[in-house]
PDB file of N, CA and C in Angstrom:
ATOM      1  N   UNK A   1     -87.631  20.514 -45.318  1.00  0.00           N
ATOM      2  CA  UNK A   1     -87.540  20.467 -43.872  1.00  0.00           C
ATOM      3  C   UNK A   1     -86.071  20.342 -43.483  1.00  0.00           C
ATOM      4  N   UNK A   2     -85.647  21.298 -42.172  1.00  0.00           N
ATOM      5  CA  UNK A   2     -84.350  21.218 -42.521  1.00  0.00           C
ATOM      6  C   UNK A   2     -83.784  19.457 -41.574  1.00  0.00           C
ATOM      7  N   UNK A   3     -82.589  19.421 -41.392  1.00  0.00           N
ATOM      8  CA  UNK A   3     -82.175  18.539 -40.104  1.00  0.00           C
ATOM      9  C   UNK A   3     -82.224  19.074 -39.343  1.00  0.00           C
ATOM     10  N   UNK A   4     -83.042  17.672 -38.033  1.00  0.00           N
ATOM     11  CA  UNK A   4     -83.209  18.217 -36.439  1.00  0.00           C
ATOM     12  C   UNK A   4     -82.209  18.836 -36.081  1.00  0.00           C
ATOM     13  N   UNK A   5     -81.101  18.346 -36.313  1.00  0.00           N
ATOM     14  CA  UNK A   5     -79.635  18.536 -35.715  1.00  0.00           C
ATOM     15  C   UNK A   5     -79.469  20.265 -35.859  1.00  0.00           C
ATOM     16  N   UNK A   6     -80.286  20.465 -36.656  1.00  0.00           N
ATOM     17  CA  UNK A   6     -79.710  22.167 -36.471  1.00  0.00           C
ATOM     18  C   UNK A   6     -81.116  22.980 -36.282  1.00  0.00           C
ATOM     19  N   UNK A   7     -82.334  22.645 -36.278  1.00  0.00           N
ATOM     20  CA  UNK A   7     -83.605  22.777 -35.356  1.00  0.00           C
ATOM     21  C   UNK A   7     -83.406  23.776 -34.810  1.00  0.00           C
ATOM     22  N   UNK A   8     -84.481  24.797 -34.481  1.00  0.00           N
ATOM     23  CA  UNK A   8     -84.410  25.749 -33.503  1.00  0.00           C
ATOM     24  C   UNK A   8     -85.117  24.524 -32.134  1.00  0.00           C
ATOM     25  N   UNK A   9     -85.611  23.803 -32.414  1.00  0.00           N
ATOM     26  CA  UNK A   9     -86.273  22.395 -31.182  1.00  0.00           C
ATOM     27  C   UNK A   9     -85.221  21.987 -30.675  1.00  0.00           C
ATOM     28  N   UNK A  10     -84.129  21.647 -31.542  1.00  0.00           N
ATOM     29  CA  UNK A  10     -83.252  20.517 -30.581  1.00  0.00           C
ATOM     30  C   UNK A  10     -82.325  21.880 -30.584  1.00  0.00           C
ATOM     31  N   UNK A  11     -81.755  23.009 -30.566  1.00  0.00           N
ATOM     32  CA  UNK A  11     -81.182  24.038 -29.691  1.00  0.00           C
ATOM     33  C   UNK A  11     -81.998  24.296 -28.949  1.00  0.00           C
ATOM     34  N   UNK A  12     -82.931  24.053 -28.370  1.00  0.00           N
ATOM     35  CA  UNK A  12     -83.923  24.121 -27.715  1.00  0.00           C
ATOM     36  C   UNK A  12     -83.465  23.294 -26.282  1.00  0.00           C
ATOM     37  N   UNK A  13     -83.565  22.148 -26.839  1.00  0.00           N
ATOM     38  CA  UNK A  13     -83.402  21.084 -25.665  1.00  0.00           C
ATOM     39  C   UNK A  13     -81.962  21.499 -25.286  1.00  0.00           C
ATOM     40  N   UNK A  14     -81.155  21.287 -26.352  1.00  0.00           N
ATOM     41  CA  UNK A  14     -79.351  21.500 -26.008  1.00  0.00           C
ATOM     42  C   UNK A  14     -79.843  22.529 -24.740  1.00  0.00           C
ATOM     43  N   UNK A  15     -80.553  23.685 -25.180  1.00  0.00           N
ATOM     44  CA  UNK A  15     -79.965  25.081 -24.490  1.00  0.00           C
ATOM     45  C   UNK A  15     -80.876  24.422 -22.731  1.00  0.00           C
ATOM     46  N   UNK A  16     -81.880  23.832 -22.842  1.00  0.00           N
ATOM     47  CA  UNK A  16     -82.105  23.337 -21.454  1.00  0.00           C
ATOM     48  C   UNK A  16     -82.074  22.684 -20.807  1.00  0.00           C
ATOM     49  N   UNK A  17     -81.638  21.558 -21.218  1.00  0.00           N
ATOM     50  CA  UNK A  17     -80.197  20.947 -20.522  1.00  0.00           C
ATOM     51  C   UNK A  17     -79.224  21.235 -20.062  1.00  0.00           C
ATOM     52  N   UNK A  18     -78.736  21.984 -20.567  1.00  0.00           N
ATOM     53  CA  UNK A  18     -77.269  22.738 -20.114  1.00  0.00           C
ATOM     54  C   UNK A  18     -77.680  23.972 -19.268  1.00  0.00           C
ATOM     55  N   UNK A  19     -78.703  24.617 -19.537  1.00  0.00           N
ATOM     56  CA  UNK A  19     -79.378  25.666 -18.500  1.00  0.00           C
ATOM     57  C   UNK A  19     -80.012  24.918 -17.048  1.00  0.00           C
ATOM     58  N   UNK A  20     -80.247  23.928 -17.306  1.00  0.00           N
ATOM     59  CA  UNK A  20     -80.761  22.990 -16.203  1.00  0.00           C
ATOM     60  C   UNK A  20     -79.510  22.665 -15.140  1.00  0.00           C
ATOM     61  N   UNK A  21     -78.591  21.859 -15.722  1.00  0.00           N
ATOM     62  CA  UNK A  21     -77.338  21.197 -15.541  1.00  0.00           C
ATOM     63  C   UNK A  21     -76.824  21.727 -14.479  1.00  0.00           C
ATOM     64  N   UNK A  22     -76.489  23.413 -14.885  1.00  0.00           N
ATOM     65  CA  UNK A  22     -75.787  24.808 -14.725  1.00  0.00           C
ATOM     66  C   UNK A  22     -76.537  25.116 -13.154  1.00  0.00           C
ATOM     67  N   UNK A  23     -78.112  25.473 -13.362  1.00  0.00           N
ATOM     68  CA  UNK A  23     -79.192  25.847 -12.249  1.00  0.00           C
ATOM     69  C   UNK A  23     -78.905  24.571 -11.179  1.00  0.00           C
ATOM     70  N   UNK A  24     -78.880  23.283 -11.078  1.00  0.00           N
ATOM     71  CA  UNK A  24     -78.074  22.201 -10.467  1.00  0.00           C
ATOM     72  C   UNK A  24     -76.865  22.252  -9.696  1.00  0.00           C
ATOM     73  N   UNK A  25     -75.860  23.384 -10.026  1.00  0.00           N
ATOM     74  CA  UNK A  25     -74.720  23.184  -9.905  1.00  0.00           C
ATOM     75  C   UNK A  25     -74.051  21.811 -10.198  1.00  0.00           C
ATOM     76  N   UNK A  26     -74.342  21.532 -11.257  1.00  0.00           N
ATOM     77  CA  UNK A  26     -73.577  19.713 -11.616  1.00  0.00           C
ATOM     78  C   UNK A  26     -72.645  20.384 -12.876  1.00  0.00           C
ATOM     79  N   UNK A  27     -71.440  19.657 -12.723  1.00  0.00           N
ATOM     80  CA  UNK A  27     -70.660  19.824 -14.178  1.00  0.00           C
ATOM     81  C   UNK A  27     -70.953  18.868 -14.785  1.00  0.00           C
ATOM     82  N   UNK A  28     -70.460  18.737 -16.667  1.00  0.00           N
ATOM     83  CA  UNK A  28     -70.605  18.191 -17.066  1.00  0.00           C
ATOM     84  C   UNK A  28     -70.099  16.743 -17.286  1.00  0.00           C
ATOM     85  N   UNK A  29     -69.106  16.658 -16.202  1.00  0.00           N
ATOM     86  CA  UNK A  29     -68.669  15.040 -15.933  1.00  0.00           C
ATOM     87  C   UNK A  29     -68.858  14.506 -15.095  1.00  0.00           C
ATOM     88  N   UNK A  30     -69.877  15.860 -13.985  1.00  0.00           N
ATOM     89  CA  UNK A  30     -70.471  14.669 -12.803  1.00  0.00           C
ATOM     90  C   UNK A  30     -71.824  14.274 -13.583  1.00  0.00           C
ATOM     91  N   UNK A  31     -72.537  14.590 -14.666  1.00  0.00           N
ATOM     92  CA  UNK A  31     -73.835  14.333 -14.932  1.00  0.00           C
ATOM     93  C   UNK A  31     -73.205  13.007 -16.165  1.00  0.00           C
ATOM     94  N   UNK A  32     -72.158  13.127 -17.271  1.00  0.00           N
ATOM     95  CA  UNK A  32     -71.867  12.141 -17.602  1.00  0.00           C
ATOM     96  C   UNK A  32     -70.899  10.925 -16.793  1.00  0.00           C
ATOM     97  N   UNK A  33     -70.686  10.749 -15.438  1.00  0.00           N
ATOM     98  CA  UNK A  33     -70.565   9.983 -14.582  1.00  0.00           C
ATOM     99  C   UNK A  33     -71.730   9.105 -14.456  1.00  0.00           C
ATOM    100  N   UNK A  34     -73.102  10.349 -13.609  1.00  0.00           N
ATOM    101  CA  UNK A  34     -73.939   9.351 -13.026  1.00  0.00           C
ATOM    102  C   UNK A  34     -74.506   8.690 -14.312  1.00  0.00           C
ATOM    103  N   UNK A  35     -74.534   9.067 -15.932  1.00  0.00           N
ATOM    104  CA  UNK A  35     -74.712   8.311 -16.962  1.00  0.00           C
ATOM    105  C   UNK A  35     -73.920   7.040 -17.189  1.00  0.00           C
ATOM    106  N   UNK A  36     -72.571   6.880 -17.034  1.00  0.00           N
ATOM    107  CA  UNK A  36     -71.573   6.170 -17.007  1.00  0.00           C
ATOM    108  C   UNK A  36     -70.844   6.052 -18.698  1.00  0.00           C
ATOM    109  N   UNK A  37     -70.764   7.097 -18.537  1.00  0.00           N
ATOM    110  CA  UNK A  37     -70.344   8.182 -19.961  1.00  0.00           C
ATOM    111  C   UNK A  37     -69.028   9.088 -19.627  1.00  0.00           C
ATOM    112  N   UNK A  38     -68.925   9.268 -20.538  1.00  0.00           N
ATOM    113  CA  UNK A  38     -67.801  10.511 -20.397  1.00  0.00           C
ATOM    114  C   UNK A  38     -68.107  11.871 -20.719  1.00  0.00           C
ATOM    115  N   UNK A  39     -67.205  12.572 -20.332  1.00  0.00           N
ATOM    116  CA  UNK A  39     -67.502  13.978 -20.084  1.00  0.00           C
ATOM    117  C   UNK A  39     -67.883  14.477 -22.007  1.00  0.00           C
ATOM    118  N   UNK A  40     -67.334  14.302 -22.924  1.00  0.00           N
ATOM    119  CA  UNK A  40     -67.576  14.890 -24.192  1.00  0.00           C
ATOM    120  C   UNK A  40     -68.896  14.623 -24.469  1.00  0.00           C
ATOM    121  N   UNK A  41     -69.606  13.531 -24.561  1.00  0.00           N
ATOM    122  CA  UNK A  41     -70.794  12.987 -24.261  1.00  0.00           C
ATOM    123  C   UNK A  41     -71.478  14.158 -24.184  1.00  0.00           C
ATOM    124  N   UNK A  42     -71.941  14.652 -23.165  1.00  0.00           N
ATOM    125  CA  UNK A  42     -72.347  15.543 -22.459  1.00  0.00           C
ATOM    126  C   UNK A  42     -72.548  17.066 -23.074  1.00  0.00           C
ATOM    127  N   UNK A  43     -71.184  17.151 -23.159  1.00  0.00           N
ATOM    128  CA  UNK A  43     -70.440  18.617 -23.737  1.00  0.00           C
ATOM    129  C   UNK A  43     -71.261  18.602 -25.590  1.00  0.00           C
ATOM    130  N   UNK A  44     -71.339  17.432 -26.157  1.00  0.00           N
ATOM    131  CA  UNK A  44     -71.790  16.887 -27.458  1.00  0.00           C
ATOM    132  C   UNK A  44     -72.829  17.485 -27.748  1.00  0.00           C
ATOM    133  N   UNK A  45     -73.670  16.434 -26.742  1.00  0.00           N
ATOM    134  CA  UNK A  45     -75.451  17.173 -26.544  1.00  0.00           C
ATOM    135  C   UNK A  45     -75.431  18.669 -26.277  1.00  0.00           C
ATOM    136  N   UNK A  46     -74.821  19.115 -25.727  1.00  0.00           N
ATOM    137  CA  UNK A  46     -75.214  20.620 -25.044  1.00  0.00           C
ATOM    138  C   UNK A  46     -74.561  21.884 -25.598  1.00  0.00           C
ATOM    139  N   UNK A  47     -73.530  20.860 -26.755  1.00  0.00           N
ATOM    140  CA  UNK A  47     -73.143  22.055 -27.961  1.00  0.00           C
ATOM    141  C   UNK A  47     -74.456  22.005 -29.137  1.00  0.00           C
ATOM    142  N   UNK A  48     -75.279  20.800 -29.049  1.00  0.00           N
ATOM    143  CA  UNK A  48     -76.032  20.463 -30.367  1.00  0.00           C
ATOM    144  C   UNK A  48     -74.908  19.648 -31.614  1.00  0.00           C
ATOM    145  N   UNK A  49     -73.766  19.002 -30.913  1.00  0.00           N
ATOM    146  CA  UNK A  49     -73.162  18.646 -32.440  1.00  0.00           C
ATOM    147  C   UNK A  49     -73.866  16.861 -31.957  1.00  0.00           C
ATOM    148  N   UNK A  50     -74.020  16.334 -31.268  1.00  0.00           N
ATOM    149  CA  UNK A  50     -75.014  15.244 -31.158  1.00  0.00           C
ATOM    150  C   UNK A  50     -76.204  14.898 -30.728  1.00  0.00           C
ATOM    151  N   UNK A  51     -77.103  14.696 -31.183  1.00  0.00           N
ATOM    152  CA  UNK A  51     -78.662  14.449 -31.040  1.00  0.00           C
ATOM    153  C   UNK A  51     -78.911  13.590 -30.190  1.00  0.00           C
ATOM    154  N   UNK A  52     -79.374  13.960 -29.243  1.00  0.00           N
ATOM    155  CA  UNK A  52     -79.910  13.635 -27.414  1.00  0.00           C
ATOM    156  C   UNK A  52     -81.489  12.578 -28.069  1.00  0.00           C
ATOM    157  N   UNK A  53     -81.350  10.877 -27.770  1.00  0.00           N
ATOM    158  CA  UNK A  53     -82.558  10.317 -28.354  1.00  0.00           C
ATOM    159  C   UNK A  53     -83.398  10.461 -27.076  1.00  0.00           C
ATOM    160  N   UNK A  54     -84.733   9.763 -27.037  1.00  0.00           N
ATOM    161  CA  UNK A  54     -85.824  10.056 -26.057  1.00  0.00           C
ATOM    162  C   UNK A  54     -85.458   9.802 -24.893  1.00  0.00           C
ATOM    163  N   UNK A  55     -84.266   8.107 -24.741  1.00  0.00           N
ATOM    164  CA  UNK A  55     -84.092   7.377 -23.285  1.00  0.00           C
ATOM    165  C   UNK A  55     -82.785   8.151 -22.866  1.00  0.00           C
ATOM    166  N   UNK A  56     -82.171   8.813 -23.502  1.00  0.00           N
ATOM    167  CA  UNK A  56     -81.454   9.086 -23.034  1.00  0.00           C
ATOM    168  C   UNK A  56     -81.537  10.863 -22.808  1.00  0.00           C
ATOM    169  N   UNK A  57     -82.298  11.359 -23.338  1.00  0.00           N
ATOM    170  CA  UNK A  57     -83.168  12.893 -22.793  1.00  0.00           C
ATOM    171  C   UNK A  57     -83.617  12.212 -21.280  1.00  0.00           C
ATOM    172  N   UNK A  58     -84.519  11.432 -21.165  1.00  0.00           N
ATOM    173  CA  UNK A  58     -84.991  11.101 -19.494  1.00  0.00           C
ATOM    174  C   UNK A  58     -83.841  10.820 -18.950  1.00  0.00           C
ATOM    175  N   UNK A  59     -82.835  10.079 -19.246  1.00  0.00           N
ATOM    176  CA  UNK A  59     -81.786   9.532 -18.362  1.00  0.00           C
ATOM    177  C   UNK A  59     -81.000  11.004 -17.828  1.00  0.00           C
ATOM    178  N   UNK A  60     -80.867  11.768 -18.754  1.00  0.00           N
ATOM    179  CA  UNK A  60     -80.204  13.031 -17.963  1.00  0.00           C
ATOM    180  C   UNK A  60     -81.254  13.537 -17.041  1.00  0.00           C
ATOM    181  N   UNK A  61     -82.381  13.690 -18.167  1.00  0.00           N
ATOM    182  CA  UNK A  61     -83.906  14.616 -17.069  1.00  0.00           C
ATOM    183  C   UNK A  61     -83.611  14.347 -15.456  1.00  0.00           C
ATOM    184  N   UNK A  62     -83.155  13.251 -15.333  1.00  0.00           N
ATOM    185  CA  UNK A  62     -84.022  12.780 -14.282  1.00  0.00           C
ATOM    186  C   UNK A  62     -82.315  12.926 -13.256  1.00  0.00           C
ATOM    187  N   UNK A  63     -81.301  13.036 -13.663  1.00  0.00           N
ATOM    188  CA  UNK A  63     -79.931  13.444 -12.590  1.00  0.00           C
ATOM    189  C   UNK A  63     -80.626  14.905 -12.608  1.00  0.00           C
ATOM    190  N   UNK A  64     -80.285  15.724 -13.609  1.00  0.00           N
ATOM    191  CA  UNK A  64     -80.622  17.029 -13.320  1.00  0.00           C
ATOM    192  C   UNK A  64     -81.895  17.470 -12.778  1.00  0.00           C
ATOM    193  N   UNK A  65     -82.790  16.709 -12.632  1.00  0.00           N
ATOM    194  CA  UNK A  65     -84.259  17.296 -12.541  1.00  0.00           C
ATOM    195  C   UNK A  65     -84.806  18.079 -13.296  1.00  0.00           C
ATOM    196  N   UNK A  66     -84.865  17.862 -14.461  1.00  0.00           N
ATOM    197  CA  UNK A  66     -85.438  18.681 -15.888  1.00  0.00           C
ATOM    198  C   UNK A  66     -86.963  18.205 -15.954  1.00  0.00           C
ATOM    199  N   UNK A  67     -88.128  18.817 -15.766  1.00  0.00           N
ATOM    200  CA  UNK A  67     -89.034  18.288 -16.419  1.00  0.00           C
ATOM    201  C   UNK A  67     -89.616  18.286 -18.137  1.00  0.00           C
ATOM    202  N   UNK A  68     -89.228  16.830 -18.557  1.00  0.00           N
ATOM    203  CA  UNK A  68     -89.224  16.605 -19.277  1.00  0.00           C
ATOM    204  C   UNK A  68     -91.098  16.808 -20.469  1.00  0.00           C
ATOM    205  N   UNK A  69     -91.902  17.070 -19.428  1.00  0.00           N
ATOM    206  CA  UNK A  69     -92.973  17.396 -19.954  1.00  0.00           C
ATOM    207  C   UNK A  69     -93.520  18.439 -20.470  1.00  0.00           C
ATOM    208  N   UNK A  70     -92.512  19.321 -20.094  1.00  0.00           N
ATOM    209  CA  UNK A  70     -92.438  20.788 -19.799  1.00  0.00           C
ATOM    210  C   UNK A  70     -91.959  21.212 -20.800  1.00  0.00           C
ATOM    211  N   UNK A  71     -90.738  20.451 -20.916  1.00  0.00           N
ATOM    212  CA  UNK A  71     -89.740  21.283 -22.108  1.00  0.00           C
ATOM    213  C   UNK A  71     -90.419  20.720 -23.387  1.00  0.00           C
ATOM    214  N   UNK A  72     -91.250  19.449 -23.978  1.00  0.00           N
ATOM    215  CA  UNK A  72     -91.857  19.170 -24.743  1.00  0.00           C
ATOM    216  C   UNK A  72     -93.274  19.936 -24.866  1.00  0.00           C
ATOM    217  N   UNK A  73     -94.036  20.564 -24.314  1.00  0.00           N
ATOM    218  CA  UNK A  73     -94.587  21.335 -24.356  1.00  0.00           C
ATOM    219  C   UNK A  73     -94.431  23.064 -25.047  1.00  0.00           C
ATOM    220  N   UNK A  74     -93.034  23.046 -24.448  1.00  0.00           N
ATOM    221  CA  UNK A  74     -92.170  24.363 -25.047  1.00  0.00           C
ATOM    222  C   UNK A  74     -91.299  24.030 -26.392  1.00  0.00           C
ATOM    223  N   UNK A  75     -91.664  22.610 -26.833  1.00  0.00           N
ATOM    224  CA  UNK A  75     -91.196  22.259 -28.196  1.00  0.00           C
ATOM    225  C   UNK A  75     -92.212  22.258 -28.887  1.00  0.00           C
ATOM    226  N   UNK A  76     -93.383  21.811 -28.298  1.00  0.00           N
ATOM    227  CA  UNK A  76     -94.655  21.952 -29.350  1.00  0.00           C
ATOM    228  C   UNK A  76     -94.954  23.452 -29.796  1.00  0.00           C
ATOM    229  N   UNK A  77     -95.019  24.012 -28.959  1.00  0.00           N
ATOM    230  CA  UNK A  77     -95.308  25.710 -29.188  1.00  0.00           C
ATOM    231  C   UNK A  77     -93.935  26.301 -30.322  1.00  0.00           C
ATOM    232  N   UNK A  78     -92.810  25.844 -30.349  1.00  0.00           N
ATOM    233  CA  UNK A  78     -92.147  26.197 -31.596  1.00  0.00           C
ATOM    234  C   UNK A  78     -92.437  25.695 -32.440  1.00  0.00           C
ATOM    235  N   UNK A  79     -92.290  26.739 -33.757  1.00  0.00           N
ATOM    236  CA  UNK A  79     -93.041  26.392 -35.081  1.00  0.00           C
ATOM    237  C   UNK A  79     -92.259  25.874 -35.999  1.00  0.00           C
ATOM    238  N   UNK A  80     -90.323  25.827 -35.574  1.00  0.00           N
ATOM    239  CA  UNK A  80     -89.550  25.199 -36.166  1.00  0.00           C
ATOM    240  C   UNK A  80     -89.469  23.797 -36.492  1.00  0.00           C
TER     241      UNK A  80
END
């Protein structure tokens, strides 16, 4: 099994997050602001070189308005 970290699942999330973010018009240091984070943070998750955990997947979900039920649904259906 390979690591999540390189997952077609978690490029998955990276890619809709940052597709979310983008559809928002938010950059990536106003969304690691309202986190109280910094901008690389952000840029981290949405390259895939750091792994986004559950509270902090909702903590963005929920600045950007990502539904988070949704995109886990579209993780179950990949077979990666």
């Amino acid at each position: 099994m390979p690591k999540s970290v390189h997952s077609e699942r978690h490029r998955m999330i990276a890619a809709a997050l940052a597709s979310q973010r983008r559809a928002k018009g938010l950059s990536q240091a106003e969304v690691a602001r309202a986190l109280g984070r910094h901008q690389p943070f952000v840029a981290n998750i949405e390259s895939g070189e750091r792994r986004v955990d559950l509270v902090e997947l909702m903590d963005i979900a929920k600045i950007i308005d990502l539904d988070v039920v949704a995109l886990v649904r579209d993780l179950q259906g990949s077979t990666d």
